[in-house]
C-alpha atoms as a PDB file:
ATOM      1  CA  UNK A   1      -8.066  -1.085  -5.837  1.00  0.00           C
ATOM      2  CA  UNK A   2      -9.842  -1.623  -2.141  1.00  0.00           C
ATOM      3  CA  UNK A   3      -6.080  -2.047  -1.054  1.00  0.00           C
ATOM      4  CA  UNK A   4      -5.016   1.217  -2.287  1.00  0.00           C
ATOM      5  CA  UNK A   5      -8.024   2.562  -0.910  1.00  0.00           C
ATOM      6  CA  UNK A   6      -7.414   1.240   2.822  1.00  0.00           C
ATOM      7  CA  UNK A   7      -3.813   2.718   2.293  1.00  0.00           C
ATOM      8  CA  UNK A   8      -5.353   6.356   0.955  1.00  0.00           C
ATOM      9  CA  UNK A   9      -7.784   6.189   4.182  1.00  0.00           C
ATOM     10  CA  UNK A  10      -5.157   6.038   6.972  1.00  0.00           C
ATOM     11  CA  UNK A  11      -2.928   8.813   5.829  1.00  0.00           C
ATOM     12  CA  UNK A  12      -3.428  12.416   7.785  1.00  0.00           C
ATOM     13  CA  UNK A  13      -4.577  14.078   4.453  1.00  0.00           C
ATOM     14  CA  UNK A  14      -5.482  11.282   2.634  1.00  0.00           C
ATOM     15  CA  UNK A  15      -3.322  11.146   0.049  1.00  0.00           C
ATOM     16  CA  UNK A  16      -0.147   9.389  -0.657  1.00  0.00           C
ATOM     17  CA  UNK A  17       2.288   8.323  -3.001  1.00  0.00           C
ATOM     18  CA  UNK A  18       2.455   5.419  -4.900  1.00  0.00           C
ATOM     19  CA  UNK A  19       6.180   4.206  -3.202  1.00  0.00           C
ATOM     20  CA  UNK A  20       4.336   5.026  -0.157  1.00  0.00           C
ATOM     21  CA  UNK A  21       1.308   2.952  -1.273  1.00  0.00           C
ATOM     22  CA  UNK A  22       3.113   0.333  -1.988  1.00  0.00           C
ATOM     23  CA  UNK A  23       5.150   0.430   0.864  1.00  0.00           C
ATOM     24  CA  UNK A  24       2.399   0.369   3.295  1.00  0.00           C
ATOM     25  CA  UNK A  25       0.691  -2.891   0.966  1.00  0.00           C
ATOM     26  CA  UNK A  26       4.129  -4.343   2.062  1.00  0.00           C
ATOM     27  CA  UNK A  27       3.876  -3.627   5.849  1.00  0.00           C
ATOM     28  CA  UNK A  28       0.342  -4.333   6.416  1.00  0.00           C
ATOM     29  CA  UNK A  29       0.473  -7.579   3.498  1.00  0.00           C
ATOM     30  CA  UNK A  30       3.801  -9.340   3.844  1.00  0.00           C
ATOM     31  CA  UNK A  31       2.635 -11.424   0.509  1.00  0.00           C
ATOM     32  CA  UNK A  32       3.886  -8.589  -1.564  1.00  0.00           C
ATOM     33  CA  UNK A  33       6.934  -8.394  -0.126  1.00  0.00           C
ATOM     34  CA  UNK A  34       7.682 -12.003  -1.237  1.00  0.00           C
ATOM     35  CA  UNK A  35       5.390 -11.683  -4.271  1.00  0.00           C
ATOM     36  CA  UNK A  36       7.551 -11.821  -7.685  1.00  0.00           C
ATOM     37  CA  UNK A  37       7.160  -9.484 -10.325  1.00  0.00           C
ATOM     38  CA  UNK A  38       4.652 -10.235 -12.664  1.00  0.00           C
END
């Protein structure tokens, strides 16, 4: 949740999508983009 939270805080309006939550959690945390599912 303090990930999502760091994502939320450095959008303009603070707010975002989830696909764009999770693609900044890939940009700014390559682990996930190598993660597997699961």
């Amino acid at each position: 949740t303090h990930i999502i939270f760091m994502a939320i805080e450095t959008s303009p309006n603070k707010a975002m999508t989830v696909n764009d939550i999770y693609v900044w959690c890939e940009t700014h945390f390559p682990y996930y983009t190598q993660a597997g599912v699961g």
